[in-house]
N, C-alpha and C. Protein backbone atom coordinates (compact mmCIF):
# COMPACT_ATOMS: atom_id res chain seq x y z
N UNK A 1 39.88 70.94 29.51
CA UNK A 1 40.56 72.22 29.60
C UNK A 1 42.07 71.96 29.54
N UNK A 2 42.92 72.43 28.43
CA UNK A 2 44.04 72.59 28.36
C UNK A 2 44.72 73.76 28.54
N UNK A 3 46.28 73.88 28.57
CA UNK A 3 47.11 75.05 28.77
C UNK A 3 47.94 75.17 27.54
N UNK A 4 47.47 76.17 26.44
CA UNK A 4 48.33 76.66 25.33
C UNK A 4 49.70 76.91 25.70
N UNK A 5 50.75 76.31 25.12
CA UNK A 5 52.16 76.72 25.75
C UNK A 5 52.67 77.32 24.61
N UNK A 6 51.93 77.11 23.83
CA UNK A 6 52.74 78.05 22.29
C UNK A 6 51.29 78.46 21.78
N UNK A 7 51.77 79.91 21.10
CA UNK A 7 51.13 80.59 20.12
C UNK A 7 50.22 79.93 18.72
N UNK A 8 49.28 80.20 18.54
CA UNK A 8 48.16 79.42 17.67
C UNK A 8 48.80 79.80 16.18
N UNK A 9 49.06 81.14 16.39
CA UNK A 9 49.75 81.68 14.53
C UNK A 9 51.06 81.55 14.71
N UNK A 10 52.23 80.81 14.24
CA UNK A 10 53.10 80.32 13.93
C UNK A 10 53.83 79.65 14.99
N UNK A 11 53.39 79.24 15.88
CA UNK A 11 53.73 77.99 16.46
C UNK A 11 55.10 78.06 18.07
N UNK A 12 55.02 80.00 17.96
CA UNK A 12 56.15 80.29 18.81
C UNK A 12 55.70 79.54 20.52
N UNK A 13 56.80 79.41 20.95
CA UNK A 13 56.52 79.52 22.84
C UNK A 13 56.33 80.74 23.32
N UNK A 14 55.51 80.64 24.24
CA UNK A 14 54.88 81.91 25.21
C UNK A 14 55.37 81.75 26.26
N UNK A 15 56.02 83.32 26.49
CA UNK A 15 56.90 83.50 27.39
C UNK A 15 56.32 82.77 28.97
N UNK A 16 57.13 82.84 30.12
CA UNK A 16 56.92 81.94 30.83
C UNK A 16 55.47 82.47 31.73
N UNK A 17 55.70 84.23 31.67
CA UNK A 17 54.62 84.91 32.87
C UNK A 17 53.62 84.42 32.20
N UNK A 18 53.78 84.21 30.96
CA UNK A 18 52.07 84.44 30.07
C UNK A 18 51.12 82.67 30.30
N UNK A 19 52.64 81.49 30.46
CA UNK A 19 51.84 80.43 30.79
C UNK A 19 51.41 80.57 32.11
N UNK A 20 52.06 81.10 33.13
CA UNK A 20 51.67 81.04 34.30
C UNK A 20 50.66 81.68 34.18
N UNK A 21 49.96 82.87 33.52
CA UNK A 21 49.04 83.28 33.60
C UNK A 21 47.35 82.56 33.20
N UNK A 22 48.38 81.93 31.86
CA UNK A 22 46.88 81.04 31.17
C UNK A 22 46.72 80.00 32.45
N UNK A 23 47.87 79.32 33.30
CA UNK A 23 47.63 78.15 34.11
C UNK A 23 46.38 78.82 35.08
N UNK A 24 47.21 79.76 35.80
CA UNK A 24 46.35 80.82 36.94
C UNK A 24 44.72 81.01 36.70
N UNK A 25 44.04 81.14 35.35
CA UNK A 25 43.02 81.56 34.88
C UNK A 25 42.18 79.86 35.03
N UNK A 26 43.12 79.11 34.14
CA UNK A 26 42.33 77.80 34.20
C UNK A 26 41.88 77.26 35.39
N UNK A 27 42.96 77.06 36.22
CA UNK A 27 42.91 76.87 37.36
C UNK A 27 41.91 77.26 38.31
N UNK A 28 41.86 79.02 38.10
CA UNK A 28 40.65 78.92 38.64
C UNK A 28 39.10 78.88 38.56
N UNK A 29 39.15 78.42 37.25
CA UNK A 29 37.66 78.44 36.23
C UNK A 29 37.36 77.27 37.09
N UNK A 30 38.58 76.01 37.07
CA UNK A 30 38.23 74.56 37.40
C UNK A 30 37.93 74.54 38.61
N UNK A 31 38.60 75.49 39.71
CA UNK A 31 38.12 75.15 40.91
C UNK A 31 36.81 76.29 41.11
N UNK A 32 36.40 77.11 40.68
CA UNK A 32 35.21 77.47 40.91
C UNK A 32 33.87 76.62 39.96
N UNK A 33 34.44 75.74 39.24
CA UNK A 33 33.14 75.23 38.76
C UNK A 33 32.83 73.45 39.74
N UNK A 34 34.43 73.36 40.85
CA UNK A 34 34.19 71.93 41.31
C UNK A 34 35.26 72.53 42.69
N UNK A 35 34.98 73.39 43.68
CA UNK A 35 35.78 73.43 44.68
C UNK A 35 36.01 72.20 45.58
N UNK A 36 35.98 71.00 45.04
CA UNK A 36 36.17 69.94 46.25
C UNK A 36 37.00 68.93 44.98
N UNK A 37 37.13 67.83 45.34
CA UNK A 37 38.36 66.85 44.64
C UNK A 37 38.26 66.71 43.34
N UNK A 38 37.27 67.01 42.89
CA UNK A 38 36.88 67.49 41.61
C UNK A 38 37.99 68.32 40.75
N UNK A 39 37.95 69.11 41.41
CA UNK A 39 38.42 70.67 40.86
C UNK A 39 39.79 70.60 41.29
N UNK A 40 39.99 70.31 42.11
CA UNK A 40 41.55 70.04 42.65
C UNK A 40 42.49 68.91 41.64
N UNK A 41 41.72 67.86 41.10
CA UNK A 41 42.12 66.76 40.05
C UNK A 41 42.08 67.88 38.49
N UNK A 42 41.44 68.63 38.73
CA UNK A 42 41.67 69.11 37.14
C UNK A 42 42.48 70.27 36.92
N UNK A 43 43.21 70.78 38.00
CA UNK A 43 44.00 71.80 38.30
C UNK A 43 45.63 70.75 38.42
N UNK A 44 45.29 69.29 39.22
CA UNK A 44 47.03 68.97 39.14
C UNK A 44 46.60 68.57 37.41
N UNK A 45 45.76 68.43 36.72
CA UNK A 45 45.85 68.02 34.78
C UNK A 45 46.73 68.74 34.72
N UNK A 46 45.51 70.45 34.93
CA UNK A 46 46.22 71.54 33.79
C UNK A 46 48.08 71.55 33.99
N UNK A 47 48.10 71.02 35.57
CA UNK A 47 49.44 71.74 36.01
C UNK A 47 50.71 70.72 35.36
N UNK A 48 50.60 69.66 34.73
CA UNK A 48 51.33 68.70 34.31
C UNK A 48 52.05 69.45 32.82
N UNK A 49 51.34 69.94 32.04
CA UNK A 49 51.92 70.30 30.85
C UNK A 49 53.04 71.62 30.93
N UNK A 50 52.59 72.53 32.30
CA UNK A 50 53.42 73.88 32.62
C UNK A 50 54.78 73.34 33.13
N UNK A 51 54.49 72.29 33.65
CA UNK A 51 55.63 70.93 34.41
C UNK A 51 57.03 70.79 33.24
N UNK A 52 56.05 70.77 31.80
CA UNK A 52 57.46 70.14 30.58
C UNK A 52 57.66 71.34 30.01
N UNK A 53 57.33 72.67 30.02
CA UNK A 53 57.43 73.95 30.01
C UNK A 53 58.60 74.01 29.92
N UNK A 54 59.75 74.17 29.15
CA UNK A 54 60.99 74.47 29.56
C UNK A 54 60.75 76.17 29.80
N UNK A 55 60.21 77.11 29.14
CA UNK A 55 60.22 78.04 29.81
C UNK A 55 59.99 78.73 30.93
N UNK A 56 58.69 77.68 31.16
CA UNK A 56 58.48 78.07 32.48
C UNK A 56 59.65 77.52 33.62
N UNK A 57 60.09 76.20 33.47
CA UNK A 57 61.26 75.60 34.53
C UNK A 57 62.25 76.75 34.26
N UNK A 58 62.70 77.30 33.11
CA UNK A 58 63.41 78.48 33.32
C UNK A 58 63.62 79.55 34.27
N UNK A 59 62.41 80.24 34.19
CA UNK A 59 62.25 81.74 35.01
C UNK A 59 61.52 81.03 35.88
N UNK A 60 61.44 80.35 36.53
CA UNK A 60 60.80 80.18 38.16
C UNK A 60 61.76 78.75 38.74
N UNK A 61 62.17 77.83 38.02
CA UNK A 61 63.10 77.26 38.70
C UNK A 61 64.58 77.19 38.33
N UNK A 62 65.01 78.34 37.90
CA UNK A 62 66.14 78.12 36.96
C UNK A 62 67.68 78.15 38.20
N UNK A 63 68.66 77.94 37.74
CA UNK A 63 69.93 77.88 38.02
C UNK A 63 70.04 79.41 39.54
N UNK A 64 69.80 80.36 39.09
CA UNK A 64 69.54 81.40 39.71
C UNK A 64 68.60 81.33 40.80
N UNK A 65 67.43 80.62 40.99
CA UNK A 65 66.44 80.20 42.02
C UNK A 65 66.32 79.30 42.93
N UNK A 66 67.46 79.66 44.25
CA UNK A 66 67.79 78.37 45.20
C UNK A 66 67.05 78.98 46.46
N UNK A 67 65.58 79.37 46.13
CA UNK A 67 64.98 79.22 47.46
C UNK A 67 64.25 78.13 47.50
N UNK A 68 64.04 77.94 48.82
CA UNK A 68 63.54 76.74 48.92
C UNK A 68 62.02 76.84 48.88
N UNK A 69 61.27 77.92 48.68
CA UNK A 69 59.77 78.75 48.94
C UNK A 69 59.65 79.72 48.22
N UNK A 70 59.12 80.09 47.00
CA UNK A 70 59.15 81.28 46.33
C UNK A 70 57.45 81.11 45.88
N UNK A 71 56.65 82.31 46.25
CA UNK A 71 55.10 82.23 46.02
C UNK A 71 55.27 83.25 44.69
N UNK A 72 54.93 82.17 43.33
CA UNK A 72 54.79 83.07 41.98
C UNK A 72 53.17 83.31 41.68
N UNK A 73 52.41 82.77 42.32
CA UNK A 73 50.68 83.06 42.11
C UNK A 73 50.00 82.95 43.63
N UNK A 74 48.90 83.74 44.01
CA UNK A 74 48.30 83.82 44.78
C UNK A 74 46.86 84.42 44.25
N UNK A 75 45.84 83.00 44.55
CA UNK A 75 44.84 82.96 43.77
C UNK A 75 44.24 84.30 44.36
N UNK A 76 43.42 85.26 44.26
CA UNK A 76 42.67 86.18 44.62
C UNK A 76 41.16 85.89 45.52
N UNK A 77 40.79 85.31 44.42
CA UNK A 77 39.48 84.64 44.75
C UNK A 77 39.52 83.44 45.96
N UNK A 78 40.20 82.44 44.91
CA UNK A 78 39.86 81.35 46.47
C UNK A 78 41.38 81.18 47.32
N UNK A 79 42.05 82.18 46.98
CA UNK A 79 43.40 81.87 47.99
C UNK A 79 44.54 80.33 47.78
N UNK A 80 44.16 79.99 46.94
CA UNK A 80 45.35 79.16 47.07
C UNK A 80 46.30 79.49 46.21
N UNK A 81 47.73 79.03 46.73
CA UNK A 81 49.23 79.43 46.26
C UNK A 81 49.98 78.45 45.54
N UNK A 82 50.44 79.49 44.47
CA UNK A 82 51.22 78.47 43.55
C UNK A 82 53.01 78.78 44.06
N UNK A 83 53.28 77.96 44.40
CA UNK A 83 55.04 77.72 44.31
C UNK A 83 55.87 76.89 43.80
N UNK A 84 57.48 78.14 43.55
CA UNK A 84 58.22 77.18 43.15
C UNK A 84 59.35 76.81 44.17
N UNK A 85 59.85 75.24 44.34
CA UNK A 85 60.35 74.99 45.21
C UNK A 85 61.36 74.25 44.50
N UNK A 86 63.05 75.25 45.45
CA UNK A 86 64.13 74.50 45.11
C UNK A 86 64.87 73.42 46.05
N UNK A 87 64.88 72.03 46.28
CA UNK A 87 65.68 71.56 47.39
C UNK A 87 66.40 70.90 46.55
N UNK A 88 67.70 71.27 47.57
CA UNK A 88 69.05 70.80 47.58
C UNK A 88 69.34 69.51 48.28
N UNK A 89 70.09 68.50 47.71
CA UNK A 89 70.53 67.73 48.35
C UNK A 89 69.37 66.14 48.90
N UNK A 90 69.86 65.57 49.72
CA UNK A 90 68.94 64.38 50.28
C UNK A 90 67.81 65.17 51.63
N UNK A 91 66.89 64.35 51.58
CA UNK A 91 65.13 64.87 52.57
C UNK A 91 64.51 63.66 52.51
N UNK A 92 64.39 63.51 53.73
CA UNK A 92 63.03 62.83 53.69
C UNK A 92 62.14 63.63 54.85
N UNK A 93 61.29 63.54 54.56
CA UNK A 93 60.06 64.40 55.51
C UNK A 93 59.23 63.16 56.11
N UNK A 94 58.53 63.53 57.66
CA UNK A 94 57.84 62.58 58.27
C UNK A 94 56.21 63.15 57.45
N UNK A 95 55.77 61.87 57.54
CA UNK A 95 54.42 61.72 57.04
C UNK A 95 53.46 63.27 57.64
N UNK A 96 52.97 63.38 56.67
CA UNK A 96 51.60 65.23 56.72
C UNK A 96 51.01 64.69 55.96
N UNK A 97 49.79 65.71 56.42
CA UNK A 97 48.99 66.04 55.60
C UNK A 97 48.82 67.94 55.78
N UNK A 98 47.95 68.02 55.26
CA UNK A 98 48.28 69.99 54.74
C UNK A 98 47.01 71.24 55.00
N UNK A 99 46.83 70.31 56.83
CA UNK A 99 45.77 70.21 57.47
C UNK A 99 44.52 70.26 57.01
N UNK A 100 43.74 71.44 57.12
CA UNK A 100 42.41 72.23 56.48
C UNK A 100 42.48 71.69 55.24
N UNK A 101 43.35 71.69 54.49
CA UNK A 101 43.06 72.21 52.84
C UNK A 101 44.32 70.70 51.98
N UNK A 102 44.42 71.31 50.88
CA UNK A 102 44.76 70.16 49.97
C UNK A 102 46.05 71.00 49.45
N UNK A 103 46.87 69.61 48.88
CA UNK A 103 48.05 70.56 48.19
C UNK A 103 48.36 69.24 46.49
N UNK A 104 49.17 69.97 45.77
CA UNK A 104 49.35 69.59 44.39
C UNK A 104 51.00 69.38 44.66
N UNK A 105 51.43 68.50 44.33
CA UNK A 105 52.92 68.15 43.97
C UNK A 105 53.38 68.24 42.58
N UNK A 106 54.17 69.12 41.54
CA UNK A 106 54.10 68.65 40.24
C UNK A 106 56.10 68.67 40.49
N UNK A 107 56.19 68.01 39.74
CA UNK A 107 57.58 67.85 39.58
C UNK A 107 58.14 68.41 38.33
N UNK A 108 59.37 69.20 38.57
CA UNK A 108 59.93 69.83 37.27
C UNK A 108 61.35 69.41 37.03
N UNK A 109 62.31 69.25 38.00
CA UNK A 109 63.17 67.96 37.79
C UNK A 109 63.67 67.29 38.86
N UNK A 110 64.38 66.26 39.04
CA UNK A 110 64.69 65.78 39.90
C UNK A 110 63.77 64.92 39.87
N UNK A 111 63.79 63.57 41.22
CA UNK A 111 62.95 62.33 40.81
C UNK A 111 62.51 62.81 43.37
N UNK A 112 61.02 62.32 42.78
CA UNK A 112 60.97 62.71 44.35
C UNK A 112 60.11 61.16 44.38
N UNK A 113 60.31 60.27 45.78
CA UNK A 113 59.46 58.99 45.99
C UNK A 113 59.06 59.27 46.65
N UNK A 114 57.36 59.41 46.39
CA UNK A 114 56.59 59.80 47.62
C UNK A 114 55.91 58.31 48.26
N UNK A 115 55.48 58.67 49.46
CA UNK A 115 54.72 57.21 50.32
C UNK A 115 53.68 58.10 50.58
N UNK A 116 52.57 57.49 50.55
CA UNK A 116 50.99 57.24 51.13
C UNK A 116 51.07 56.99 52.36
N UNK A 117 50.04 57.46 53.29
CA UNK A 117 50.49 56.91 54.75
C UNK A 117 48.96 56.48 55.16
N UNK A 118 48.18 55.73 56.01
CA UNK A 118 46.92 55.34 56.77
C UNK A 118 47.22 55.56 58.03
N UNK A 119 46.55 56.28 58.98
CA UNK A 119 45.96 56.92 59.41
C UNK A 119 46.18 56.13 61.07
N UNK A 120 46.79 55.63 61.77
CA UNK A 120 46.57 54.60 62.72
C UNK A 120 46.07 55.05 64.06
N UNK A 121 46.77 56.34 64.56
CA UNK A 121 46.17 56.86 65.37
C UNK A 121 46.35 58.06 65.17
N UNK A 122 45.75 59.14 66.12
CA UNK A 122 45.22 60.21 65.79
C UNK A 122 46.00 60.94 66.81
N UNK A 123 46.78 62.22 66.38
CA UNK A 123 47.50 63.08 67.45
C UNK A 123 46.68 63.42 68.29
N UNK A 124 47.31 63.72 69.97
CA UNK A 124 46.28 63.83 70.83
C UNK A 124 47.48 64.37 71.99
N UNK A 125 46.79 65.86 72.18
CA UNK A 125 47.78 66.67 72.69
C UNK A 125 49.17 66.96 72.49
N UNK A 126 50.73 66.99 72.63
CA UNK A 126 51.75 67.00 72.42
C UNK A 126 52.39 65.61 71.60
N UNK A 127 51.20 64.16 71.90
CA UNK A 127 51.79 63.65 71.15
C UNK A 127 51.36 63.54 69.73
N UNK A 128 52.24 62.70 68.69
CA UNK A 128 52.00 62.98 67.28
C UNK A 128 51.45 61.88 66.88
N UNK A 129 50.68 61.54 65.94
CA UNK A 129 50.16 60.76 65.01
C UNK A 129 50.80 59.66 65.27
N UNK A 130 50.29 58.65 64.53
CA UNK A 130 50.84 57.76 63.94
C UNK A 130 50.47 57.00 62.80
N UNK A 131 51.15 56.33 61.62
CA UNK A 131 50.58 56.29 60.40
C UNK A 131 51.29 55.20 59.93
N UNK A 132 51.04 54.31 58.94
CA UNK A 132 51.99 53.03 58.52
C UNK A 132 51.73 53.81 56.94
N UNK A 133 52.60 53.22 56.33
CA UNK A 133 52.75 53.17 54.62
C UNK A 133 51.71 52.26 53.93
N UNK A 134 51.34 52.51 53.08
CA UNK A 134 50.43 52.06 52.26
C UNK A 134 50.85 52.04 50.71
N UNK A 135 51.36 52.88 50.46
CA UNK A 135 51.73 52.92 48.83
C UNK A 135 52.85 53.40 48.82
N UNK A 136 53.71 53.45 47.96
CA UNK A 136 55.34 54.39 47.42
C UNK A 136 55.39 54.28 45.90
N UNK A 137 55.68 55.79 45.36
CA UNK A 137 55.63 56.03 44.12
C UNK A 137 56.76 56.94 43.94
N UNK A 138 57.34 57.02 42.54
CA UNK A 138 58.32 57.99 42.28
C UNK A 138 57.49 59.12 41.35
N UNK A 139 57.81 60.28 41.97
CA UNK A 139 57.26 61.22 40.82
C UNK A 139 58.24 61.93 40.17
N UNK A 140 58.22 61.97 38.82
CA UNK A 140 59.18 62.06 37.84
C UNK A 140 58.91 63.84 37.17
N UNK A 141 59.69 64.26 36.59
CA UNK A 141 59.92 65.34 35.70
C UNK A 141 58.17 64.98 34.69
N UNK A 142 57.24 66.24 34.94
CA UNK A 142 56.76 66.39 34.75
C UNK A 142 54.75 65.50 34.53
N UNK A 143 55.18 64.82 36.03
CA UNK A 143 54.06 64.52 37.14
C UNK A 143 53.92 65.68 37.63
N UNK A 144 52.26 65.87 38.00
CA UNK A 144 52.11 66.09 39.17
C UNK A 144 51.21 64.91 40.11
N UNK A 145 50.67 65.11 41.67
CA UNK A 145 49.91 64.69 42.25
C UNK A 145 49.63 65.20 43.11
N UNK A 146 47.76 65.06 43.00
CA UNK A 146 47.14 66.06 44.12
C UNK A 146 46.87 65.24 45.71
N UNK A 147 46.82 65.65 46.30
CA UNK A 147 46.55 65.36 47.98
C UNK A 147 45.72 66.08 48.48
N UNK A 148 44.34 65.27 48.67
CA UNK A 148 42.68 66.03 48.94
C UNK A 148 43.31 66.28 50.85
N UNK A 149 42.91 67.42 51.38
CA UNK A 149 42.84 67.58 52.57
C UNK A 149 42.68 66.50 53.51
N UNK A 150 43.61 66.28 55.10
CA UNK A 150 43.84 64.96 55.40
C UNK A 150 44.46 63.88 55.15
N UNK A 151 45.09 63.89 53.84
CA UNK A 151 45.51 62.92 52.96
C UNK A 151 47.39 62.85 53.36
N UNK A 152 47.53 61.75 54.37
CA UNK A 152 48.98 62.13 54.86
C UNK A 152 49.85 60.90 53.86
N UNK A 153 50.99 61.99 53.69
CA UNK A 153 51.96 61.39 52.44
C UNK A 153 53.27 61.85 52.87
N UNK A 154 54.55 61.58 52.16
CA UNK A 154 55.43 62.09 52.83
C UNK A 154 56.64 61.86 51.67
N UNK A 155 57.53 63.11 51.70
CA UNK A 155 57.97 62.94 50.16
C UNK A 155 59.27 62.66 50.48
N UNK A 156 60.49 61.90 49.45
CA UNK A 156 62.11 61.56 49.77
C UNK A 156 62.64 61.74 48.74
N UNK A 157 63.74 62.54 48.67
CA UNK A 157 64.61 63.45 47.75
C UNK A 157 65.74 62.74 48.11
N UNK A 158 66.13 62.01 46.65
CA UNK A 158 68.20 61.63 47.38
C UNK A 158 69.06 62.37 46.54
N UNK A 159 68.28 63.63 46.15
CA UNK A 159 69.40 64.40 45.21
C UNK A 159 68.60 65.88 44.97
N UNK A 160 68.91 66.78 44.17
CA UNK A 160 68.61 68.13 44.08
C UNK A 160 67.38 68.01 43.53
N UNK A 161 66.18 68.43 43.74
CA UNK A 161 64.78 68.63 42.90
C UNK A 161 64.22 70.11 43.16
N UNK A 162 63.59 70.05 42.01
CA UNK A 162 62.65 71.57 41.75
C UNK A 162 61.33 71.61 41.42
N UNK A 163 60.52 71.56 41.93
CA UNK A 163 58.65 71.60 41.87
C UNK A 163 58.55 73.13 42.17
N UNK A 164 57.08 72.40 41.27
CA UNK A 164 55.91 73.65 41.43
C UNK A 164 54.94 72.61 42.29
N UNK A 165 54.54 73.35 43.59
CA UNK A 165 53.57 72.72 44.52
C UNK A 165 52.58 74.25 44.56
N UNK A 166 51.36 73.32 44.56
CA UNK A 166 49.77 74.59 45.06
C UNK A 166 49.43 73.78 46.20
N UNK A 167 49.90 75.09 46.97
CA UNK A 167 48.39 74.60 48.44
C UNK A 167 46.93 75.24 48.35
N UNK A 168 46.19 74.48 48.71
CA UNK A 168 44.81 75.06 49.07
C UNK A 168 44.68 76.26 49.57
N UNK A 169 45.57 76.45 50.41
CA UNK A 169 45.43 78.08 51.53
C UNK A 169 47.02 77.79 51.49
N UNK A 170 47.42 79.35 51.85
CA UNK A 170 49.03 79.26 52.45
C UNK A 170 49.34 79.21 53.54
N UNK A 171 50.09 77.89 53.81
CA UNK A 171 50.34 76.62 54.83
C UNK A 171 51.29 77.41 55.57
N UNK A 172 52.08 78.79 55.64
CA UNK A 172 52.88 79.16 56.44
C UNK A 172 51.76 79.93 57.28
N UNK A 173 50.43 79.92 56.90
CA UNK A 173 49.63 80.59 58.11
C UNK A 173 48.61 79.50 58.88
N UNK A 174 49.03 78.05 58.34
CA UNK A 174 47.80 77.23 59.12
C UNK A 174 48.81 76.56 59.93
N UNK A 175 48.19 75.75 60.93
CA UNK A 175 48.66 74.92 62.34
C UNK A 175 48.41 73.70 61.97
N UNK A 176 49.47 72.75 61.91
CA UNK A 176 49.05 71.15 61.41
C UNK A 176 49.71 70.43 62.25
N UNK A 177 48.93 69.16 62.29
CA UNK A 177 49.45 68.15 63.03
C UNK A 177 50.77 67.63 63.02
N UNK A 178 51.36 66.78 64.11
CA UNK A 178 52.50 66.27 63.77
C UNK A 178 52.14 64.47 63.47
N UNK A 179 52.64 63.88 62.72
CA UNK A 179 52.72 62.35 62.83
C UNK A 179 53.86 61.86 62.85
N UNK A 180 54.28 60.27 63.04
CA UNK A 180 55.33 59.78 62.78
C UNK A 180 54.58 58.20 62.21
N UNK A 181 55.88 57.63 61.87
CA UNK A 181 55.89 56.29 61.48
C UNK A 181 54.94 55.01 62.60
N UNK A 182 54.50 54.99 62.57
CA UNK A 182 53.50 53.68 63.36
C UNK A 182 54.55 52.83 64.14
């Protein structure tokens, strides 16, 4: 399953709502025919090509779009949210995961190094997690990567970046753990 970004009879680009729309549709064909890591792996595919989209990086992350949270899709059916996200400046975030549910990282510019984290101990009451590093990767202009539920990672920005991230469910209504560094 691919995402048409241009027109079949003469070769034009389709405006940006219309890819988001073909993405939105695919997306959810794939996760209703594989709702578990399955379907979640073939949704960050489709989402890689909307990634080199210059139209789409246009009208959802363009010059004009410095929120840091903007929800442009909200699946109907199975609820998960597509956003575009603008951060400014240097971040590093302590190791998550995206409790209940799973989330997609795609990158549209900017360079983000994410780390993998294992699991060492387990939050337990007020205190938080704890987790060591396992892997570090850079994700580049037009990556994405998915993160199956549980899956704690933690992303570092040393300059301005703009993604499109999908959560499983929208994470401003679930309760998640805290971790730190081991």
């Amino acid at each position: 399953m691919t995402i048409d970004t241009v027109e079949a009879k003469g070769g034009k680009p389709v405006a940006a709502e219309e890819t988001l729309r073909r993405f939105a549709t695919a997306a959810q064909a794939a996760y209703a025919a594989d709702p578990g890591p399955g379907g979640v792996e073939k949704i960050r595919a489709l989402l890689e090509p909307v990634l080199r989209d210059k139209a789409v990086v246009a009208r959802y992350l363009g010059p004009d779009n410095d929120e840091t949270r903007t929800p442009i899709y909200e699946d109907p059916q199975f609820g998960f949210v597509v956003l575009a996200h603008v951060y400014k400046g240097v971040a590093k975030a302590p190791p998550h995961d995206h409790g209940p549910t799973w989330a997609i990282y795609g990158q549209a510019t900017g360079v983000t190094e994410m780390t993998e984290w294992k699991l060492e101990k387990a939050p337990a009451g007020n205190e938080p997690g704890r987790a060591s590093p396992v892997k570090t990767y850079r994700l580049e202009p037009g990556m994405a990567v998915a993160y199956q539920a549980g899956q704690l990672h933690s992303p570092k920005r040393n300059g301005d970046t703009r993604l499109i991230r999908i959560e499983g469910a929208d994470l401003m209504k679930v309760k998640r753990k805290a971790f730190k560094p081991a």
